[in-house]
C-alpha atoms as a PDB file:
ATOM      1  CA  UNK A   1     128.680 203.943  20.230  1.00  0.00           C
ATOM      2  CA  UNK A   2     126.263 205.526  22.909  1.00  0.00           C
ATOM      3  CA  UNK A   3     123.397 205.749  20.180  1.00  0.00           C
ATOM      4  CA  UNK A   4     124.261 202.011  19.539  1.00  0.00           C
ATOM      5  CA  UNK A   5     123.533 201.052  22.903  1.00  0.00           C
ATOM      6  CA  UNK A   6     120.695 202.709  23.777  1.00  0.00           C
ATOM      7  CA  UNK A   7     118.954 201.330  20.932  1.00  0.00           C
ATOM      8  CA  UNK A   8     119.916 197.829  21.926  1.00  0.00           C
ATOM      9  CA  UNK A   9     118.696 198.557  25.592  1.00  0.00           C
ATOM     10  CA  UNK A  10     114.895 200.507  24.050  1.00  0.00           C
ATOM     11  CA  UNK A  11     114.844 196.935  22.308  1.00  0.00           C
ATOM     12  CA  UNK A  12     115.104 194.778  24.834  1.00  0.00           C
ATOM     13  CA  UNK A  13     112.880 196.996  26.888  1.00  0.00           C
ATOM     14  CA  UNK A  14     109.926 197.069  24.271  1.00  0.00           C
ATOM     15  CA  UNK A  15     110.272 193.135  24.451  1.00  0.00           C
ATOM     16  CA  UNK A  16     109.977 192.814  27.783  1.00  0.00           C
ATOM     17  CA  UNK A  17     113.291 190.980  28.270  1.00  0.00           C
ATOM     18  CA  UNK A  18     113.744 191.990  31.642  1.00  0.00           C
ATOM     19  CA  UNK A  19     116.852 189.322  32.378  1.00  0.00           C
ATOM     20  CA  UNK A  20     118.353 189.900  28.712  1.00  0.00           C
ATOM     21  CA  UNK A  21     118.405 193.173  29.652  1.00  0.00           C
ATOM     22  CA  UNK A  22     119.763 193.000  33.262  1.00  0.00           C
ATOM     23  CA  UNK A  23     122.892 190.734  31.743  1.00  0.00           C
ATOM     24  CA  UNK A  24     123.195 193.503  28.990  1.00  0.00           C
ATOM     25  CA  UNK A  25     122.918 196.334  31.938  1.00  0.00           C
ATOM     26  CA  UNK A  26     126.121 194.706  33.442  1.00  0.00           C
ATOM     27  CA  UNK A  27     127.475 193.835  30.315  1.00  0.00           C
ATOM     28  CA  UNK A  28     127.511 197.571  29.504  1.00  0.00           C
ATOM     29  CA  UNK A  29     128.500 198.520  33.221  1.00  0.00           C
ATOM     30  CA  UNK A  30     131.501 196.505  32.767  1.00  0.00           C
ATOM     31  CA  UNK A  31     132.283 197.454  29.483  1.00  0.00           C
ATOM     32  CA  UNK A  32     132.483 201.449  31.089  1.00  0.00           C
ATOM     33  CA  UNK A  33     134.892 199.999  34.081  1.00  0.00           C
ATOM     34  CA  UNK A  34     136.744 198.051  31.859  1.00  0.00           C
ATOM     35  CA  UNK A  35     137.378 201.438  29.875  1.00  0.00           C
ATOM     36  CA  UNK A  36     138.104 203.827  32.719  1.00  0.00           C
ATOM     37  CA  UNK A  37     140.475 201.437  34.011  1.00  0.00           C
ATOM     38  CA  UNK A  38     142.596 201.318  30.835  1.00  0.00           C
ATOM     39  CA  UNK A  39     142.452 204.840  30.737  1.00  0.00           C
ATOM     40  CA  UNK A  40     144.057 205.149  33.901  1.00  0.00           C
ATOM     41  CA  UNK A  41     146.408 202.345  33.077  1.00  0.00           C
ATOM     42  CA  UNK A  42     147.186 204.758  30.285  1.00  0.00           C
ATOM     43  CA  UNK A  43     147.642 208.277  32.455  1.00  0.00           C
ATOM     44  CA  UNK A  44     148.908 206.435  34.860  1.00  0.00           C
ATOM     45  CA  UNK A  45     151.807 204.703  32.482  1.00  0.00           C
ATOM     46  CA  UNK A  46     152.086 208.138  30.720  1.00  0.00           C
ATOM     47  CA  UNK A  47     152.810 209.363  34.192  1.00  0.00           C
ATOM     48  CA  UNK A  48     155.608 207.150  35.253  1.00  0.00           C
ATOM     49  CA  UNK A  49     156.966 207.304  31.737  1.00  0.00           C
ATOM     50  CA  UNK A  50     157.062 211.353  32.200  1.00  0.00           C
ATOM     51  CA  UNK A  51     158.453 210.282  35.707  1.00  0.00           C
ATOM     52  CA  UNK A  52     161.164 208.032  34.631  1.00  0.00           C
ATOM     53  CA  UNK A  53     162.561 210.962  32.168  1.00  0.00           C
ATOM     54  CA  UNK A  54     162.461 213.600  34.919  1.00  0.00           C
ATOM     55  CA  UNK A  55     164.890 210.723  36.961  1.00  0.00           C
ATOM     56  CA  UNK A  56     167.006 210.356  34.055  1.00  0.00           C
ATOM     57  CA  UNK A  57     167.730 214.431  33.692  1.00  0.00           C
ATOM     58  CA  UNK A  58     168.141 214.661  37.288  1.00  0.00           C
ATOM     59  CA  UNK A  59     170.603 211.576  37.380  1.00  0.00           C
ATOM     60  CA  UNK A  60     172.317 212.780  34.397  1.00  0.00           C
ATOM     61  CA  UNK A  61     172.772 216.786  35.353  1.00  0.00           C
ATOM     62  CA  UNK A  62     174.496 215.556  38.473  1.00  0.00           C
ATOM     63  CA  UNK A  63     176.807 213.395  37.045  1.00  0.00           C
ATOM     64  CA  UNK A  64     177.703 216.326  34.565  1.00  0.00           C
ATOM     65  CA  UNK A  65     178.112 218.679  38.108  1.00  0.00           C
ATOM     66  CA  UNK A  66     180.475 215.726  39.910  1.00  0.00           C
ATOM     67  CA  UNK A  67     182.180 215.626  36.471  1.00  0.00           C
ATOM     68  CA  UNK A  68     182.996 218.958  36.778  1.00  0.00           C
ATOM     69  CA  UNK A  69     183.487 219.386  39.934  1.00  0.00           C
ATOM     70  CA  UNK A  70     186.268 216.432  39.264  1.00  0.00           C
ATOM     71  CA  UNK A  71     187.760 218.606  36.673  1.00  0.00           C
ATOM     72  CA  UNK A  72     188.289 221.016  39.516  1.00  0.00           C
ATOM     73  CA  UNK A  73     189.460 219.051  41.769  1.00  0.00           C
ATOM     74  CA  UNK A  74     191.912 217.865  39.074  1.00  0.00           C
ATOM     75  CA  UNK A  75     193.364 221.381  38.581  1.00  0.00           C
ATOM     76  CA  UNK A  76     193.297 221.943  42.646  1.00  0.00           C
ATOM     77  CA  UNK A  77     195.592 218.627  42.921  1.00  0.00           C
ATOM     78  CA  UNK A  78     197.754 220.165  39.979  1.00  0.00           C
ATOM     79  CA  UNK A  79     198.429 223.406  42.140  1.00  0.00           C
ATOM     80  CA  UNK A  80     198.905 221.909  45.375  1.00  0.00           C
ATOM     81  CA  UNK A  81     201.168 219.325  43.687  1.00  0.00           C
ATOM     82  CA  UNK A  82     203.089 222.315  42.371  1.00  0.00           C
ATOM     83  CA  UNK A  83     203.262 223.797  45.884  1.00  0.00           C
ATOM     84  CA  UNK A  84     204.382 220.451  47.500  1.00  0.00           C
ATOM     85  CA  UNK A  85     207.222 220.423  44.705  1.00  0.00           C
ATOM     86  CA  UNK A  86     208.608 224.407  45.846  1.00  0.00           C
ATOM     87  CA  UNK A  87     208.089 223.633  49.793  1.00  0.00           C
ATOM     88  CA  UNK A  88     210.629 220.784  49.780  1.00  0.00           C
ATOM     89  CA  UNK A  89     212.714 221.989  47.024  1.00  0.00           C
ATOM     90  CA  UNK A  90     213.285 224.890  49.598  1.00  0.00           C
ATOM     91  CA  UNK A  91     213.800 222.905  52.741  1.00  0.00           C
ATOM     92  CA  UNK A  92     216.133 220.971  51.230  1.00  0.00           C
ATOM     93  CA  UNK A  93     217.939 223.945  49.695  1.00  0.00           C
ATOM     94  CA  UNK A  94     217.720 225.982  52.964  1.00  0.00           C
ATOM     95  CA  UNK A  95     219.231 222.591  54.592  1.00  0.00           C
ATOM     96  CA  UNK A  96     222.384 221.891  52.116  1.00  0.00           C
ATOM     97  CA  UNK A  97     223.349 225.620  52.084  1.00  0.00           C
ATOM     98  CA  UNK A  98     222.641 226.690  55.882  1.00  0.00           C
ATOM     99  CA  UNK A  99     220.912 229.291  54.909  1.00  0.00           C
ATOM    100  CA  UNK A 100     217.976 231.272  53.039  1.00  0.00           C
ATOM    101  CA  UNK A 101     219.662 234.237  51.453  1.00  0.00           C
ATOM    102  CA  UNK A 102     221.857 232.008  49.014  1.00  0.00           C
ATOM    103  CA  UNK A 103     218.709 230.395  47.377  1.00  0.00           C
ATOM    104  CA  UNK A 104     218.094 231.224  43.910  1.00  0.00           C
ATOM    105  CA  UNK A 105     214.691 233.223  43.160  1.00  0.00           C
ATOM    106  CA  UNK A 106     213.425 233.251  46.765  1.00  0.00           C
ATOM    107  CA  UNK A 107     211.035 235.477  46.353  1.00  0.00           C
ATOM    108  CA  UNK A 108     209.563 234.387  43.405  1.00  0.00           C
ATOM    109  CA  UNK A 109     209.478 230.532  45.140  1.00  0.00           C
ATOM    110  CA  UNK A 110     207.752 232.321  48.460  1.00  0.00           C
ATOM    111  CA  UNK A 111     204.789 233.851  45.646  1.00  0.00           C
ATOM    112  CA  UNK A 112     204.551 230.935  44.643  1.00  0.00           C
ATOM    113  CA  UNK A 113     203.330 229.424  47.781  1.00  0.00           C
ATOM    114  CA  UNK A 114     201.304 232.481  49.179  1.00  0.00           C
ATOM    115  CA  UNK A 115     198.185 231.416  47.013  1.00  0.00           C
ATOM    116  CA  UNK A 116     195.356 229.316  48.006  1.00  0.00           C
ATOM    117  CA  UNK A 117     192.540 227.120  46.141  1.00  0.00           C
ATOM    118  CA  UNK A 118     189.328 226.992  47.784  1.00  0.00           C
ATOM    119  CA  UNK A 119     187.645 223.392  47.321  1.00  0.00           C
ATOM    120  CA  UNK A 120     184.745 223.328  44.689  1.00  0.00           C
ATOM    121  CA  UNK A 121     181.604 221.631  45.831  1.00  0.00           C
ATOM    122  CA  UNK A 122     179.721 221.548  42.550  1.00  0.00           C
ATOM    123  CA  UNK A 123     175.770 220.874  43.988  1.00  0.00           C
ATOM    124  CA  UNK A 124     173.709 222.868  41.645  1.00  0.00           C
ATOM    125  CA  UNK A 125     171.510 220.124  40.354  1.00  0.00           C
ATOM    126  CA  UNK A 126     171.226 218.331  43.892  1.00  0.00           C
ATOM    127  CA  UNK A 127     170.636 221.542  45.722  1.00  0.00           C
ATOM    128  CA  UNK A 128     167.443 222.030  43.348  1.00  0.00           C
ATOM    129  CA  UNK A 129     166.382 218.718  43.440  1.00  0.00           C
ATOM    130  CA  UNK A 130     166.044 218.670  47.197  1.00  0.00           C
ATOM    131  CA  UNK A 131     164.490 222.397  46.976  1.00  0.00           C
ATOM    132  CA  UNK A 132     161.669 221.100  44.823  1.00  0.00           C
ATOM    133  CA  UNK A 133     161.178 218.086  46.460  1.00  0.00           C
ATOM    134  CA  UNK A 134     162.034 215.906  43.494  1.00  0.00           C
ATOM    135  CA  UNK A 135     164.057 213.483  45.050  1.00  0.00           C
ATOM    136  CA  UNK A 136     161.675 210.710  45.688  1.00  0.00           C
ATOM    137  CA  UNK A 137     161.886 210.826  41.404  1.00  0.00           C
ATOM    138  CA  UNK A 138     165.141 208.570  42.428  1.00  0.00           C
ATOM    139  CA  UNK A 139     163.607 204.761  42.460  1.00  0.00           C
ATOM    140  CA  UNK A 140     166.858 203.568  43.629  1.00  0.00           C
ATOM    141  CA  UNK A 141     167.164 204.022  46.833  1.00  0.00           C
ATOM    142  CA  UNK A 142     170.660 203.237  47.546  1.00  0.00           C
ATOM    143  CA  UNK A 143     172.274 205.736  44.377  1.00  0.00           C
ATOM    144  CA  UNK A 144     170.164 208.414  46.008  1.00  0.00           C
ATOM    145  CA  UNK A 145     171.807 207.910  49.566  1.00  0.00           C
ATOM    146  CA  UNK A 146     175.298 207.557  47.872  1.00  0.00           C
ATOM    147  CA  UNK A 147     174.465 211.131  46.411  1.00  0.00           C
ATOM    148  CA  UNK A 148     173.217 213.107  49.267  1.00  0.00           C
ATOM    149  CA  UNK A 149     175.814 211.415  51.693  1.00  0.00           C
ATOM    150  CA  UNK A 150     178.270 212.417  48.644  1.00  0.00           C
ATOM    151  CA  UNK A 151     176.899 215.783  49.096  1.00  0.00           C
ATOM    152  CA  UNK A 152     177.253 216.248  52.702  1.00  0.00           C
ATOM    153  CA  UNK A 153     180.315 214.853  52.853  1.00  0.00           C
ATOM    154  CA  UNK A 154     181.800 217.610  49.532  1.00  0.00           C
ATOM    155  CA  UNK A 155     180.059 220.324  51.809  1.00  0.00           C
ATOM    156  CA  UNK A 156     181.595 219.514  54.880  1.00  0.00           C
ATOM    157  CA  UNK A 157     185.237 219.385  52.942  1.00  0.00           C
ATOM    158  CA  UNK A 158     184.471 222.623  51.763  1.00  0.00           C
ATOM    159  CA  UNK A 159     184.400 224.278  55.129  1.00  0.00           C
ATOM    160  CA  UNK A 160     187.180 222.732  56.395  1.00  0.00           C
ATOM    161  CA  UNK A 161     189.118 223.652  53.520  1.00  0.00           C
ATOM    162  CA  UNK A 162     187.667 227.169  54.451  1.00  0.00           C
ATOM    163  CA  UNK A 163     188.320 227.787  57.923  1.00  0.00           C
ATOM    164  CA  UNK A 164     192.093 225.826  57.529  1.00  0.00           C
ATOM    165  CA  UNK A 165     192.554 228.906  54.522  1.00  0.00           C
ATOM    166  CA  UNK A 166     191.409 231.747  57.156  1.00  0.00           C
ATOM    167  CA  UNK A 167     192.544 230.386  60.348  1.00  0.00           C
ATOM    168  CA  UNK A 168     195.890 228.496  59.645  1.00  0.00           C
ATOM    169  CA  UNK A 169     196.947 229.916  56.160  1.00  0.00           C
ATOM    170  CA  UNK A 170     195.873 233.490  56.305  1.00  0.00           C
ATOM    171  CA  UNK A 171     196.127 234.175  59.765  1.00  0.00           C
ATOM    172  CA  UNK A 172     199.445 232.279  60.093  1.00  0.00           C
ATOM    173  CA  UNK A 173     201.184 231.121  57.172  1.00  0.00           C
ATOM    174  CA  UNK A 174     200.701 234.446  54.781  1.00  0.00           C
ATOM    175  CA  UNK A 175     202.211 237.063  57.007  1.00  0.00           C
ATOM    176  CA  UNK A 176     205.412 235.227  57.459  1.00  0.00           C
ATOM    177  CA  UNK A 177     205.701 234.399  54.079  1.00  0.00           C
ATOM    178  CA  UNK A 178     204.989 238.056  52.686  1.00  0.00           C
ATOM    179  CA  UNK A 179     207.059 239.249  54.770  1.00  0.00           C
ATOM    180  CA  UNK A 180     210.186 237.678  53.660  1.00  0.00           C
ATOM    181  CA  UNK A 181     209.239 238.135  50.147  1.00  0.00           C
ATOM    182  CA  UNK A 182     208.434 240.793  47.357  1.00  0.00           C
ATOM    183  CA  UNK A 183     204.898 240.694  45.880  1.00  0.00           C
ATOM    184  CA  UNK A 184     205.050 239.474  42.753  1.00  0.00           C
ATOM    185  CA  UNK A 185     202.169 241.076  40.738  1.00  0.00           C
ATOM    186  CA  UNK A 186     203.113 239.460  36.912  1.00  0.00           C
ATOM    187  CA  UNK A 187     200.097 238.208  36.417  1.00  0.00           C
ATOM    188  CA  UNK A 188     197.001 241.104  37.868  1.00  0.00           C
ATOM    189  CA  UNK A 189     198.947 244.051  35.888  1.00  0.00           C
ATOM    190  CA  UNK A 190     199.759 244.551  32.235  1.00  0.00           C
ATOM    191  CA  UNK A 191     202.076 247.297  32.953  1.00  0.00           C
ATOM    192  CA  UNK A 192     205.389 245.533  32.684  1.00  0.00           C
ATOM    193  CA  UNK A 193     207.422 248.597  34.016  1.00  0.00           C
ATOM    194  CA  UNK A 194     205.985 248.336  37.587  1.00  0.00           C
ATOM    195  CA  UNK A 195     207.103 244.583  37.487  1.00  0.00           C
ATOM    196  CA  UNK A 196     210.662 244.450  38.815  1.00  0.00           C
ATOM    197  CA  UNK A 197     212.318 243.032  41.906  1.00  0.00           C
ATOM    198  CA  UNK A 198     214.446 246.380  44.123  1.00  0.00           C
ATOM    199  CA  UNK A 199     217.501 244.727  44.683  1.00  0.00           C
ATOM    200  CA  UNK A 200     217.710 247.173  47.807  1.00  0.00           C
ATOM    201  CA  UNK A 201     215.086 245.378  49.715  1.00  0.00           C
ATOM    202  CA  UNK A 202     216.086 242.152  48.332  1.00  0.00           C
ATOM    203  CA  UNK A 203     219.459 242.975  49.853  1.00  0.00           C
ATOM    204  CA  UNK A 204     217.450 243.849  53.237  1.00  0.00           C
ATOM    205  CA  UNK A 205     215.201 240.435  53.214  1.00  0.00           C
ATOM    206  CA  UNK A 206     218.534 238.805  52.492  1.00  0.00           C
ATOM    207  CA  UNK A 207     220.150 240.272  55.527  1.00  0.00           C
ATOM    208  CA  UNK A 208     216.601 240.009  58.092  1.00  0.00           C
ATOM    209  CA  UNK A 209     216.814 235.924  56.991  1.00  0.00           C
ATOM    210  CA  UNK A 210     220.448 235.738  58.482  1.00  0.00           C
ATOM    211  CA  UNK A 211     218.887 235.965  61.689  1.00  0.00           C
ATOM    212  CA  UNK A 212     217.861 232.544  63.398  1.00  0.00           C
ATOM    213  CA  UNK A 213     214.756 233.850  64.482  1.00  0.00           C
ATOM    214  CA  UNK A 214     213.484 235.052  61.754  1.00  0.00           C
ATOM    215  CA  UNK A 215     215.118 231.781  59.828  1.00  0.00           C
ATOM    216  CA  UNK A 216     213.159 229.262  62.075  1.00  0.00           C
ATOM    217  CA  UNK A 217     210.053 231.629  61.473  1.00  0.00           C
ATOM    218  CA  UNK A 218     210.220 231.197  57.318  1.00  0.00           C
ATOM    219  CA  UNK A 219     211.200 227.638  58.307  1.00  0.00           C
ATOM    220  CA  UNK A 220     207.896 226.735  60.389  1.00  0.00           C
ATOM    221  CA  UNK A 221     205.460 228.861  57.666  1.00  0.00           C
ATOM    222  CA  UNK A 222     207.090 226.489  54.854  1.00  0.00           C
ATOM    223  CA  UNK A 223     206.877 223.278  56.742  1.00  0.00           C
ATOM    224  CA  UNK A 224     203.315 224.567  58.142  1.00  0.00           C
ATOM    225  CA  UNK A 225     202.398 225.106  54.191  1.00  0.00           C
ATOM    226  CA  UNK A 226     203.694 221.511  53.789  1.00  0.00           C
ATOM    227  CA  UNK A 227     201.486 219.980  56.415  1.00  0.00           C
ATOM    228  CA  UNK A 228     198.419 221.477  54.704  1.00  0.00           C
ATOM    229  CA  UNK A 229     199.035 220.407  51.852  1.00  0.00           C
ATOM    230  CA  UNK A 230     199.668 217.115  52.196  1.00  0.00           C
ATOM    231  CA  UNK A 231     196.525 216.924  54.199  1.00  0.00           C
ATOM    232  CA  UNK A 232     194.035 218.680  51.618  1.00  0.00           C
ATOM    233  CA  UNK A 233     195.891 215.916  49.380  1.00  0.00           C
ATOM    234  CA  UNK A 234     194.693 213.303  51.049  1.00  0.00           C
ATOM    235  CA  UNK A 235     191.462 215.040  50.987  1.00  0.00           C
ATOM    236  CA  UNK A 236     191.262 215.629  47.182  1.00  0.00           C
ATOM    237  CA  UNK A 237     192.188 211.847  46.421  1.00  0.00           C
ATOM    238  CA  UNK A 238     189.277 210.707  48.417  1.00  0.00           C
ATOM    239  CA  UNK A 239     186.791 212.657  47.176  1.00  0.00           C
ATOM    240  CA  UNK A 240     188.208 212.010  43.243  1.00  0.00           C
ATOM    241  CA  UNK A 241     188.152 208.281  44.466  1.00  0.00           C
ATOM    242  CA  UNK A 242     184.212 209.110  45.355  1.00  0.00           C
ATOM    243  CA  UNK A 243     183.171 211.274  42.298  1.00  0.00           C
ATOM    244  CA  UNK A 244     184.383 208.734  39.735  1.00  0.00           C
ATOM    245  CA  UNK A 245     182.439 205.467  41.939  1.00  0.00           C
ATOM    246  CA  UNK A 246     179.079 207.545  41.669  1.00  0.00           C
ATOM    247  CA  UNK A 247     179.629 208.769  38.309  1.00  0.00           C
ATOM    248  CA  UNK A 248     179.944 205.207  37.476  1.00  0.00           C
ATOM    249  CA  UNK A 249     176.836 203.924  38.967  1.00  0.00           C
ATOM    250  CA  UNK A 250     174.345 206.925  37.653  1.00  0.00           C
ATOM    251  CA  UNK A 251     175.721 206.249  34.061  1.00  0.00           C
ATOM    252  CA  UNK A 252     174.773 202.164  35.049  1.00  0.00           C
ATOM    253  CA  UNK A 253     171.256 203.572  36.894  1.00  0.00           C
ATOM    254  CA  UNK A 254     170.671 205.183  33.470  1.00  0.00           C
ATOM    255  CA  UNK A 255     171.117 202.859  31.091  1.00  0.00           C
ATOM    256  CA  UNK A 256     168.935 200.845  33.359  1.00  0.00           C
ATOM    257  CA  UNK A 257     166.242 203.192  32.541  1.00  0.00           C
ATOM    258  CA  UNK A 258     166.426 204.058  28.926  1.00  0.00           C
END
């Protein structure tokens, strides 16, 4: 093509067509502009195509985190459910009979409500986004705020679901309920022999529990345990409520892009 040109401009030279030659000079020169620019047009549409499937696998790797993290949350509802269920089946057994050493399987019931579920804030994806700077790869400006207020909001949950564990729980709830119960440890040892219950200290807890103060003490952790509960509840729906409204739009913002 080059050869081809520079014979037609020697021709027009030897001929002396000066103003032949000056239209073919800008002929050519626009010609070459008119080529670069479609090259860029190219790169540059090669670029936003490579663009567009970087948003897509950021989009859909965090819908796959919130979907997990909903799983979890799921299971965390399950548990605390669970625990709701044994709190008032034992206030309402403690308040027909009078009394705590009469109830069926106490210790087993108090076990059952000395764990605790920490709340999973799945942010993998996002947290790596942000740390490479890829978010502006989100064109949709109002998803992407729904995400990283999503995200602060999941992170903030998480520490108060923390410090309500240490403080309140652990430093407050535990103790009492350990100490009116025997450890139940069924499930962290295979060795069934040192699974059993001493009916000598079960005989002792019965008899510390027929004291009022120590009765209003179990009372309070149980009812304290309650109050948590029903609170990190609330918590979990929200957040569900949140994770399945997002989910919903990235899958939309998506198929948008495809």
């Amino acid at each position: 093509m080059i050869k081809f040109f520079r014979h037609i401009r020697q021709k027009l030279l030897n001929e002396g067509k000066s103003s032949k030659y000056l239209t073919y000079a800008i002929g050519e020169i626009a010609l070459v502009v008119f080529g670069i620019l479609i090259a860029l047009q190219i790169n540059n549409w090669n670029n936003d195509r490579l663009n567009v499937q970087k948003e897509i696998w950021y989009l859909d790797n965090i819908a796959n985190d919130m979907f997990n993290q909903k799983s979890g949350l799921l299971q965390l509802k399950k548990e605390y459910l669970n625990s709701v269920s044994v709190s008032e089946n034992l206030l309402l057994d403690v308040k027909v009979s009078k009394q705590y050493e009469s109830i069926d399987s106490l210790s087993q019931k108090l076990n059952q409500l000395m764990t605790s579920h920490s709340y999973r804030n799945i942010d993998n994806t996002y947290r790596e986004m942000v740390s490479s700077g890829q978010v502006s790869l989100i064109e949709n400006d109002s998803l992407i705020l729904e995400i990283i207020d999503f995200y602060i909001y999941s992170s903030e949950v998480e520490e108060m679901f923390k410090v309500n564990q240490d403080q309140l729980f652990f430093g407050e709830i535990f103790p009492v309920l350990n100490k009116y119960a025997q450890v139940d440890i069924s499930d962290y040892t295979e060795n069934k022999a040192i699974v059993f219950e001493d009916e000598e200290i079960s005989g002792f807890l019965k008899n510390e529990l027929k004291n009022s103060k120590n009765k209003l003490e179990l009372t309070n952790a149980i009812r304290n345990k309650l109050k948590i509960l029903h609170d990190f509840l609330i918590t979990i729906e929200e957040s569900l409520d949140e994770v399945n409204r997002i989910i919903g739009k990235i899958d939309m913002e998506i198929e948008n892009l495809k």
